[in-house]
Protein backbone atom coordinates (compact mmCIF):
# COMPACT_ATOMS: atom_id res chain seq x y z
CA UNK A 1 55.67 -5.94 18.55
CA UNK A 2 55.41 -9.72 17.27
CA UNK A 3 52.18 -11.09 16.07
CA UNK A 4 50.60 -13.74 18.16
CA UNK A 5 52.32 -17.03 18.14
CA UNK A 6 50.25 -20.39 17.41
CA UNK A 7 51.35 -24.03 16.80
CA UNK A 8 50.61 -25.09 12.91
CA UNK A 9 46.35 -25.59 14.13
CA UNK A 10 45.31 -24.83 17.42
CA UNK A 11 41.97 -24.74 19.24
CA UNK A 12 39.50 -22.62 18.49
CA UNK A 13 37.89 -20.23 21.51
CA UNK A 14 33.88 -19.95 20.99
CA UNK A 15 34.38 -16.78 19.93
CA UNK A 16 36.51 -17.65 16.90
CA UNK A 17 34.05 -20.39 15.82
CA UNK A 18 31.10 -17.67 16.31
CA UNK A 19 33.38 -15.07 13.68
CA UNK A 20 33.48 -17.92 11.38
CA UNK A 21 29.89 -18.56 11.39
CA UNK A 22 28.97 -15.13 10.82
CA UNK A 23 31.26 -14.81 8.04
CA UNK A 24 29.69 -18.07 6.70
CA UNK A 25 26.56 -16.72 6.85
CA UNK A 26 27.21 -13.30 5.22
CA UNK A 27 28.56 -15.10 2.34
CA UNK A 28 26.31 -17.48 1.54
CA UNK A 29 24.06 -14.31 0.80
CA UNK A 30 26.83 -12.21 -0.88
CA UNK A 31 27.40 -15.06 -3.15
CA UNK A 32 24.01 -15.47 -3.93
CA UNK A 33 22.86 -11.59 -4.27
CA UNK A 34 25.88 -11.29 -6.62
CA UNK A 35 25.29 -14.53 -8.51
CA UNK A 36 21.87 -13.71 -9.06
CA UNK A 37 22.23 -10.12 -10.15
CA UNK A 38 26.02 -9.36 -11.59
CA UNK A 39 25.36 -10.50 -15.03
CA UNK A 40 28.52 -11.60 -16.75
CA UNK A 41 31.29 -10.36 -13.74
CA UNK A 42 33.20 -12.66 -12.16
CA UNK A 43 33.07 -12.64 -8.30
CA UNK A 44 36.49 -12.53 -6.42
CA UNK A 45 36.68 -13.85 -2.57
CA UNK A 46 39.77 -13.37 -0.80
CA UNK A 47 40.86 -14.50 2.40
CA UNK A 48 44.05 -12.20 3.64
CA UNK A 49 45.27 -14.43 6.54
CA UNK A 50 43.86 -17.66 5.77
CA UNK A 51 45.80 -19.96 8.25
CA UNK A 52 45.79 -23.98 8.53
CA UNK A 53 42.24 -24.28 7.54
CA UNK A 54 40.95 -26.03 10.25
CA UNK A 55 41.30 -26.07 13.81
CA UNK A 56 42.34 -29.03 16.85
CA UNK A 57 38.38 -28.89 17.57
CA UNK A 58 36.81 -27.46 14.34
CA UNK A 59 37.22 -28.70 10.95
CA UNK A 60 36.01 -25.55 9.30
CA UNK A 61 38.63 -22.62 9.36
CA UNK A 62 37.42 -19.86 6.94
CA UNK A 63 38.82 -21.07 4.07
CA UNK A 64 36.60 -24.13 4.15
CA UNK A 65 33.77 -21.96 5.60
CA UNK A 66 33.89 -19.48 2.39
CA UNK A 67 34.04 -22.64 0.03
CA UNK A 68 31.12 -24.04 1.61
CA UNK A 69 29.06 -20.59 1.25
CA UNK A 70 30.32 -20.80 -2.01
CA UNK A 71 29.05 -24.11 -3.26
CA UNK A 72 26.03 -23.65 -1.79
CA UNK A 73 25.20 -20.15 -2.92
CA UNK A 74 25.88 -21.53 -6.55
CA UNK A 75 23.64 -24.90 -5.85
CA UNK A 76 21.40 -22.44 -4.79
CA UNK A 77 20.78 -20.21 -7.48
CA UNK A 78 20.88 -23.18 -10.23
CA UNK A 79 19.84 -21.78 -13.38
CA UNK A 80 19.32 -18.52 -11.79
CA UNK A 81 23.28 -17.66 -11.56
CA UNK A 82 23.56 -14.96 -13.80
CA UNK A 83 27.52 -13.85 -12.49
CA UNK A 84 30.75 -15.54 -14.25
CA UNK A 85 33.33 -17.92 -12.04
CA UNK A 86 33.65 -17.47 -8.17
CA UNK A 87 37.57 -17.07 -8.25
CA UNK A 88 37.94 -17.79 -3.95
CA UNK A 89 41.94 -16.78 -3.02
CA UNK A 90 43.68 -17.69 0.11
CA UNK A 91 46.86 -15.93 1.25
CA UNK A 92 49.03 -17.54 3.97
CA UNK A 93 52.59 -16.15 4.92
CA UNK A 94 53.61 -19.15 7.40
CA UNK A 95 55.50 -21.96 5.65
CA UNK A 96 53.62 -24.80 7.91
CA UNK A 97 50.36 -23.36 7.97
CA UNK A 98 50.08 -22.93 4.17
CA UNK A 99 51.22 -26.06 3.40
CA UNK A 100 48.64 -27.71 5.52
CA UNK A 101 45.92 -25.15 4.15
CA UNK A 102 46.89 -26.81 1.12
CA UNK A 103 46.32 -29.86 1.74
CA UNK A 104 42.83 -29.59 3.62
CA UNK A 105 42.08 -28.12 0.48
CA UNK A 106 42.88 -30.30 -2.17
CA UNK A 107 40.89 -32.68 -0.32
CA UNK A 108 37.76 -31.07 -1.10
CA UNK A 109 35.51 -31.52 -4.10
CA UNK A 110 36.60 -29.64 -6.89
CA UNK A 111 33.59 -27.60 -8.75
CA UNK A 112 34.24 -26.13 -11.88
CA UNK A 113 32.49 -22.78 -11.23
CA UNK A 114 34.99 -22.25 -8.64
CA UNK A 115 38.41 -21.08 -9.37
CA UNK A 116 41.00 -21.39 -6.19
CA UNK A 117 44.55 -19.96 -5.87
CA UNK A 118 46.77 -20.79 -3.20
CA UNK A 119 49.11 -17.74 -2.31
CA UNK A 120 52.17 -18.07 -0.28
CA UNK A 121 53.11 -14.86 0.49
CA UNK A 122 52.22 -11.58 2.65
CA UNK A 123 49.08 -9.75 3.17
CA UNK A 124 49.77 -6.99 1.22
CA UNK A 125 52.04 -9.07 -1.95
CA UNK A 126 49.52 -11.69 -1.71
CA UNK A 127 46.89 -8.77 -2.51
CA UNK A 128 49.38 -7.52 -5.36
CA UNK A 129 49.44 -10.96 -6.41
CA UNK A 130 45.96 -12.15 -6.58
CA UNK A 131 45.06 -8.38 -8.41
CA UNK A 132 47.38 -9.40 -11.22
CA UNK A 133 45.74 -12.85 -11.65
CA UNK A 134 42.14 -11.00 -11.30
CA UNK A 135 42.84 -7.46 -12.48
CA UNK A 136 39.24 -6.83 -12.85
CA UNK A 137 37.61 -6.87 -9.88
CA UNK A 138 40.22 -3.97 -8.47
CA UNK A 139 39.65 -1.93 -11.50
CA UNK A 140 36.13 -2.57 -12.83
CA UNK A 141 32.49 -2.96 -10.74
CA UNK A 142 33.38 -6.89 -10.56
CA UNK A 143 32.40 -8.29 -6.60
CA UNK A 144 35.47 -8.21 -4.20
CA UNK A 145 34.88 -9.00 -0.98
CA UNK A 146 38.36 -9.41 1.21
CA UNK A 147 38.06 -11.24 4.96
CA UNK A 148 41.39 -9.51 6.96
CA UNK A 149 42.04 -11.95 10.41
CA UNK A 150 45.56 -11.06 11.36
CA UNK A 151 47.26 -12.85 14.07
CA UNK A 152 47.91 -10.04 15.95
CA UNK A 153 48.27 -5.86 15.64
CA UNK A 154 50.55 -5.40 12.63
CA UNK A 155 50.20 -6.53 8.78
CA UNK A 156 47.69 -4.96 7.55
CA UNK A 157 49.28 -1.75 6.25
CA UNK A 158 46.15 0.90 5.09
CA UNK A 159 47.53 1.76 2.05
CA UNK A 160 46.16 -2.01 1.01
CA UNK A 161 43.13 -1.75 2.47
CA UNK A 162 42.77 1.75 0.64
CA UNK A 163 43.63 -0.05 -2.54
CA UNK A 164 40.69 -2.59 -1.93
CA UNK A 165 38.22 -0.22 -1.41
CA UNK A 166 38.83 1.83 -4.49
CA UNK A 167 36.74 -1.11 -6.22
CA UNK A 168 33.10 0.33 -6.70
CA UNK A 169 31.87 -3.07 -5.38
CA UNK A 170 34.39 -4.17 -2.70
CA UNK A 171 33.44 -4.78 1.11
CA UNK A 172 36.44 -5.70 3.81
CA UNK A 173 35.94 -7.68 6.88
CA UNK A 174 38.75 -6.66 9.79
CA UNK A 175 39.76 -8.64 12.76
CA UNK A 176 40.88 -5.43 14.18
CA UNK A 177 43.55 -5.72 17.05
CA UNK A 178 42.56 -2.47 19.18
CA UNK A 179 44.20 -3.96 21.80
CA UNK A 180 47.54 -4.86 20.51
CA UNK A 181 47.69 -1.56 18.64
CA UNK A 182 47.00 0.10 21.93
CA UNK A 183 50.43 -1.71 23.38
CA UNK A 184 52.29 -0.99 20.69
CA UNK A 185 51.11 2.97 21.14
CA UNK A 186 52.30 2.53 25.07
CA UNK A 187 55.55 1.07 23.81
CA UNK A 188 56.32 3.85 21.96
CA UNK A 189 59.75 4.20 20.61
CA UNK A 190 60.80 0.50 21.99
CA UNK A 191 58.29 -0.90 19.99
CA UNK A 192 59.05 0.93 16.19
CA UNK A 193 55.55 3.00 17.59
CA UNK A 194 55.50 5.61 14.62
CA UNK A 195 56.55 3.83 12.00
CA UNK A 196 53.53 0.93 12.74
CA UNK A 197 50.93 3.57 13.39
CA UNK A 198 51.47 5.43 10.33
CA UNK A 199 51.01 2.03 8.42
CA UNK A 200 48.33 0.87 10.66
CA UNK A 201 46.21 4.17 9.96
CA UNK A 202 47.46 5.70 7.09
CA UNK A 203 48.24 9.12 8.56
CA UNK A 204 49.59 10.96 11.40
CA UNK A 205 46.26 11.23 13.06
CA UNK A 206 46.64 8.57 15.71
CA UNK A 207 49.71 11.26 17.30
CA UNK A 208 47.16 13.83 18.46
CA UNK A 209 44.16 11.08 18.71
CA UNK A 210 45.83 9.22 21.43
CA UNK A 211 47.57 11.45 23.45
CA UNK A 212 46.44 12.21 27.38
CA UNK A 213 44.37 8.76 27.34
CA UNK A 214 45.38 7.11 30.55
CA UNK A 215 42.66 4.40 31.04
CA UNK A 216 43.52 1.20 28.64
CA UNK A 217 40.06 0.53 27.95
CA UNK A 218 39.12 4.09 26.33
CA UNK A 219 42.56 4.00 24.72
CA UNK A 220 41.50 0.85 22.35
CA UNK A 221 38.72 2.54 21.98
CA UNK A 222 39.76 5.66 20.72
CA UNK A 223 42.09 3.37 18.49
CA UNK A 224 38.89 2.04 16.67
CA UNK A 225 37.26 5.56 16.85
CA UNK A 226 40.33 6.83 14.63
CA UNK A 227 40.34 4.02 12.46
CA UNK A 228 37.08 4.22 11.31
CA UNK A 229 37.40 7.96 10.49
CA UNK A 230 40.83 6.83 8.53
CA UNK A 231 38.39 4.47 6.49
CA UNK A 232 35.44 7.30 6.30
CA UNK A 233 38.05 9.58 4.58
CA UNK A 234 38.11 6.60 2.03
CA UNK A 235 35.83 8.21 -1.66
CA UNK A 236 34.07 4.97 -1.81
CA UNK A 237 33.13 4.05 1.89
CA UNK A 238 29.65 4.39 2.92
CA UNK A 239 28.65 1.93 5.07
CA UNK A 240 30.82 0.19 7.91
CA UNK A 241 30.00 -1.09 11.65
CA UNK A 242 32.34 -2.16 14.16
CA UNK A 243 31.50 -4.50 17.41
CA UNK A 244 33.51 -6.20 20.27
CA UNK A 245 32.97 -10.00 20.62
CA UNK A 246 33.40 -10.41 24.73
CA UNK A 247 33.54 -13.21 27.05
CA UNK A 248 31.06 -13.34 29.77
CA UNK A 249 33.87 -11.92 32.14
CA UNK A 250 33.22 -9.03 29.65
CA UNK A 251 37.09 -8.91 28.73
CA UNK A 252 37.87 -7.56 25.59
CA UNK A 253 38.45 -10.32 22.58
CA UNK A 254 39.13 -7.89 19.18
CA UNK A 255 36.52 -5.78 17.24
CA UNK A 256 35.33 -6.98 13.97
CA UNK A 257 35.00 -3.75 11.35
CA UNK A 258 32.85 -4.30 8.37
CA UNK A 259 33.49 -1.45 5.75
CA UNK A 260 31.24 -1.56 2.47
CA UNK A 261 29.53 1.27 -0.52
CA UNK A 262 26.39 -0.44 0.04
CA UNK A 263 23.93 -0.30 2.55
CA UNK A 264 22.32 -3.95 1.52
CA UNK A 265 26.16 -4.62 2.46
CA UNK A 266 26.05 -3.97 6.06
CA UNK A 267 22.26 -4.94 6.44
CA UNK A 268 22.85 -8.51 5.35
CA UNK A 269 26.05 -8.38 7.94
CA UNK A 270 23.80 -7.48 10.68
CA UNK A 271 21.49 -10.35 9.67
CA UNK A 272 24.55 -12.55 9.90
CA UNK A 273 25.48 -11.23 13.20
CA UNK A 274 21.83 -12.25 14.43
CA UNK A 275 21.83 -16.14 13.96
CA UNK A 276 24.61 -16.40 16.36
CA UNK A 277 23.73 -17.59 19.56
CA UNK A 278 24.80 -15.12 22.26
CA UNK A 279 23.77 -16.80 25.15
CA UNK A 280 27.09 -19.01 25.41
CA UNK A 281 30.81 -18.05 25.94
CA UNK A 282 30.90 -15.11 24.18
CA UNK A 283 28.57 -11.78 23.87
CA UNK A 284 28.61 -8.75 21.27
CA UNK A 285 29.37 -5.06 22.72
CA UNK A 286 29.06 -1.82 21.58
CA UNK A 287 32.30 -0.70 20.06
CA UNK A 288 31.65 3.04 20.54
CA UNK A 289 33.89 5.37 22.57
CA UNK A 290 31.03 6.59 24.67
CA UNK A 291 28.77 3.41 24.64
CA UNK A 292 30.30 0.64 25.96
CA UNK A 293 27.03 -1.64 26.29
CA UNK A 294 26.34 -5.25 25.67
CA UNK A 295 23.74 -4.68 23.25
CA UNK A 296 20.84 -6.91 21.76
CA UNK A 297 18.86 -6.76 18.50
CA UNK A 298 15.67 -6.53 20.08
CA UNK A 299 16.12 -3.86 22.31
CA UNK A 300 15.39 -0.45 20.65
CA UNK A 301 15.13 1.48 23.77
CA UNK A 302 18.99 1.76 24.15
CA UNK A 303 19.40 3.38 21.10
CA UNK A 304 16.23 5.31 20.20
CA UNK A 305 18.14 8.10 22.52
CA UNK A 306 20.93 8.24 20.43
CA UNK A 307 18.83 8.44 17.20
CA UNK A 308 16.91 11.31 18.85
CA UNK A 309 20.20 13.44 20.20
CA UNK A 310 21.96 13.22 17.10
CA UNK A 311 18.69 14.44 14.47
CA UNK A 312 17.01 16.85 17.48
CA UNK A 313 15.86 20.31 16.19
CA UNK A 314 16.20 18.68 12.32
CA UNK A 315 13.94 17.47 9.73
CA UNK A 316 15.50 14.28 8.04
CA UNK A 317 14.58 11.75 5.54
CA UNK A 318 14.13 8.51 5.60
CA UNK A 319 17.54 7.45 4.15
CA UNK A 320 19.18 9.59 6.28
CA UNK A 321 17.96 7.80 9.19
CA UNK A 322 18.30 4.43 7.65
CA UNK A 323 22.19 5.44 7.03
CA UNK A 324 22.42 6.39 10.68
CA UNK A 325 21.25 3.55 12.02
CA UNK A 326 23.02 1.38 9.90
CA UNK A 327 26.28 2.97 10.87
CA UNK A 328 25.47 3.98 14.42
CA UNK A 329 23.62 1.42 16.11
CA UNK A 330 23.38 -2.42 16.47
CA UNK A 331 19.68 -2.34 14.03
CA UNK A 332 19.19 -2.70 10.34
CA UNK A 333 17.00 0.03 9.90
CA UNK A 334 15.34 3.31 12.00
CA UNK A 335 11.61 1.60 12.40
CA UNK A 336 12.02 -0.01 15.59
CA UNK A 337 13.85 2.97 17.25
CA UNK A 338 11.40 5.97 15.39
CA UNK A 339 8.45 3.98 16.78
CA UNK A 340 9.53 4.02 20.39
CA UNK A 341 9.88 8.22 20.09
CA UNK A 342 6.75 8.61 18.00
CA UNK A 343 5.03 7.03 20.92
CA UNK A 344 7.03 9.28 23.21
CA UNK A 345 5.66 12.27 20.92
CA UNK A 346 9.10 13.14 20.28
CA UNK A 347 9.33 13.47 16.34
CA UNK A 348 6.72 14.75 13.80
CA UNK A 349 6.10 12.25 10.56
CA UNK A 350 4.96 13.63 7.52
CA UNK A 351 3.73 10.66 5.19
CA UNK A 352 1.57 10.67 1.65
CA UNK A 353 -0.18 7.94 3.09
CA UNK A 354 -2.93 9.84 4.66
CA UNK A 355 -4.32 6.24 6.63
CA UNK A 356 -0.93 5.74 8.09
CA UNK A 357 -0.86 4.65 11.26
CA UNK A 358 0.90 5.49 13.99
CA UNK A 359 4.12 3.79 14.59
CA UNK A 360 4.91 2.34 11.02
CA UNK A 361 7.40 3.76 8.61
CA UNK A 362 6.73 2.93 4.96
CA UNK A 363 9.85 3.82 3.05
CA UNK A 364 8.57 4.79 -0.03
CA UNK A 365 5.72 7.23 1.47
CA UNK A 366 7.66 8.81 4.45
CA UNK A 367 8.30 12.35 3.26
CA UNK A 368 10.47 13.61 6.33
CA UNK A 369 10.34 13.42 9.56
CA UNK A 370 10.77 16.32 12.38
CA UNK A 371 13.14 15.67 15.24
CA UNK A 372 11.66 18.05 18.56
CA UNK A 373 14.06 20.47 19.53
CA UNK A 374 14.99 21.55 23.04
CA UNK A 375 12.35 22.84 25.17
């Protein structure tokens, strides 16, 4: 099935502009937290699908949004950096778009701490060819951080996202085309169906997965569902949260999945998430199979239940908890939803704070905490 087709720039839909903030946002901290605190490592940025740069109505495309998180994270810091060069890499396939990419780029102000490369070429050969420039952040516990925005379902084989997370500090951003993976699945043998799957995936799982889903809807669903296992298999991955950015007529845009071995990783993400307005164009959904919710960041009450079914009968601690919520739910950490069933009387919390009070969760003195079973 063929990708998306665009002119060389095009107009942005709020929804784009509202990915690129949040990936603006996440990086100004990334660049900073690593700056500050990766003594001597370089830190490698790469954008996998960079396009034109900029768009009819929006001068900042992500490759001018990541240079500008860049500069200012290392203006920032000052005398504080602590991390080698920022090497920032931008891979474009289309003739047209890369050569304007290029030249929105060499418009802007060069700074010396930043190293750029330019890379005509494929997702997965631009990846081969950006590792051979900067061999050690693939192979060493150097920063990598890799922003994937196809223009549609296919090009992302997982054998190259596999080979990006084997770095001990590497985090991937995915546009992640349920929908057009979901057609190409319907399509079946018209459509070279298991030849993409297998590279979309990275195994045969997707054959079994899919099968018997009749309603479109639960089928992109279930498409997510099985990629995240495929990237939960991965040694390395931790940590990684997937949401649907909607319209208001509450039709499906694409999911953005965040895969990291960190949980500071996702929590900063989640931070990022939260400075974008939701109250225009566009809202954030629950990318679950069986929650398909707007959700909000403020509302603990949706998800408390969830927190409660999945830990009832079971004494946990607090990192287990923290993990959960991090990879289950829309909230940075348990607090908010443990409070709400403390006051329901629904968990036990043993603490060696003996003036704790009731409905706060200090992490360091929370010993475990007792889940009621059923009645």
């Amino acid at each position: 099935m063929p990708s998306k087709q665009f002119g060389t720039i095009w107009k942005a839909e709020p929804h784009t502009i509202a990915k690129i903030t949040i990936l603006e946002a996440y990086l100004q901290a990334w660049f900073q937290i690593m700056g500050r605190s990766m003594f001597g490592s370089d830190i490698l940025y790469i954008d996998g699908f960079a396009g034109p740069g900029e768009y009819t109505n929006s001068a900042k495309g992500s490759p001018i949004a990541a240079l500008s998180a860049a500069k200012t994270a290392f203006t920032s810091v000052g005398s504080h950096w602590k991390a080698g060069a920022i090497h920032c890499a931008f891979i474009e396939s289309d003739g047209k778009k890369f050569e304007h990419l290029e030249q929105i780029i060499d418009r802007l102000d060069a700074t010396k701490a930043i190293r750029l490369y330019k890379i005509h070429n494929s997702f997965r050969d631009g990846i081969n060819q950006i590792k051979a420039e900067v061999p050690g952040s693939f192979s060493e516990a150097s920063p990598l951080f890799v922003f994937i925005d196809p223009f549609g379902a296919t090009g992302v084989p997982f054998s190259a996202v596999s080979e990006i997370l084997k770095s001990p500090r590497s985090e991937v951003l995915l546009n992640f085309d349920a929908d057009g993976i979901a057609r190409i699945y319907k399509a079946g043998d018209s459509a070279n169906c298991t030849a993409l799957l297998d590279e979309i995936f990275g195994n045969h799982a997707w054959e079994s997965g899919l099968a018997g889903i009749g309603d479109f809807t639960s089928l992109c669903r279930q498409v997510l569902h099985l990629y995240k296992q495929s990237l939960r298999q991965l040694p390395n991955v931790r940590y990684d949260f997937a949401f649907e950015m909607r319209t208001h007529a509450k039709s499906l845009n694409y999911y953005l999945v965040f895969a990291s071995q960190h949980h500071l990783g996702l929590e900063k993400m989640k931070e990022a998430m939260k400075k974008v307005d939701q109250t225009g164009t566009f809202q954030f959904s629950d990318a679950h199979v069986d929650q398909p919710g707007l959700f909000r960041f403020d509302q603990p009450g949706n998800y408390s239940p969830v927190l409660f079914a999945h830990f009832q009968g079971k004494a946990a601690r607090y990192k287990e908890l923290r993990d959960f919520a991090l990879n289950e739910t829309p909230f940075i950490n348990p607090k908010s939803m443990l409070k709400e069933l403390e006051l329901k009387e629904l968990i036990s919390v043993y603490s060696s704070d003996p003036k704790r009070r009731k409905g706060t969760f200090s992490e360091e003195k929370i010993e475990k905490i007792v889940f009621k079973g059923s009645e």
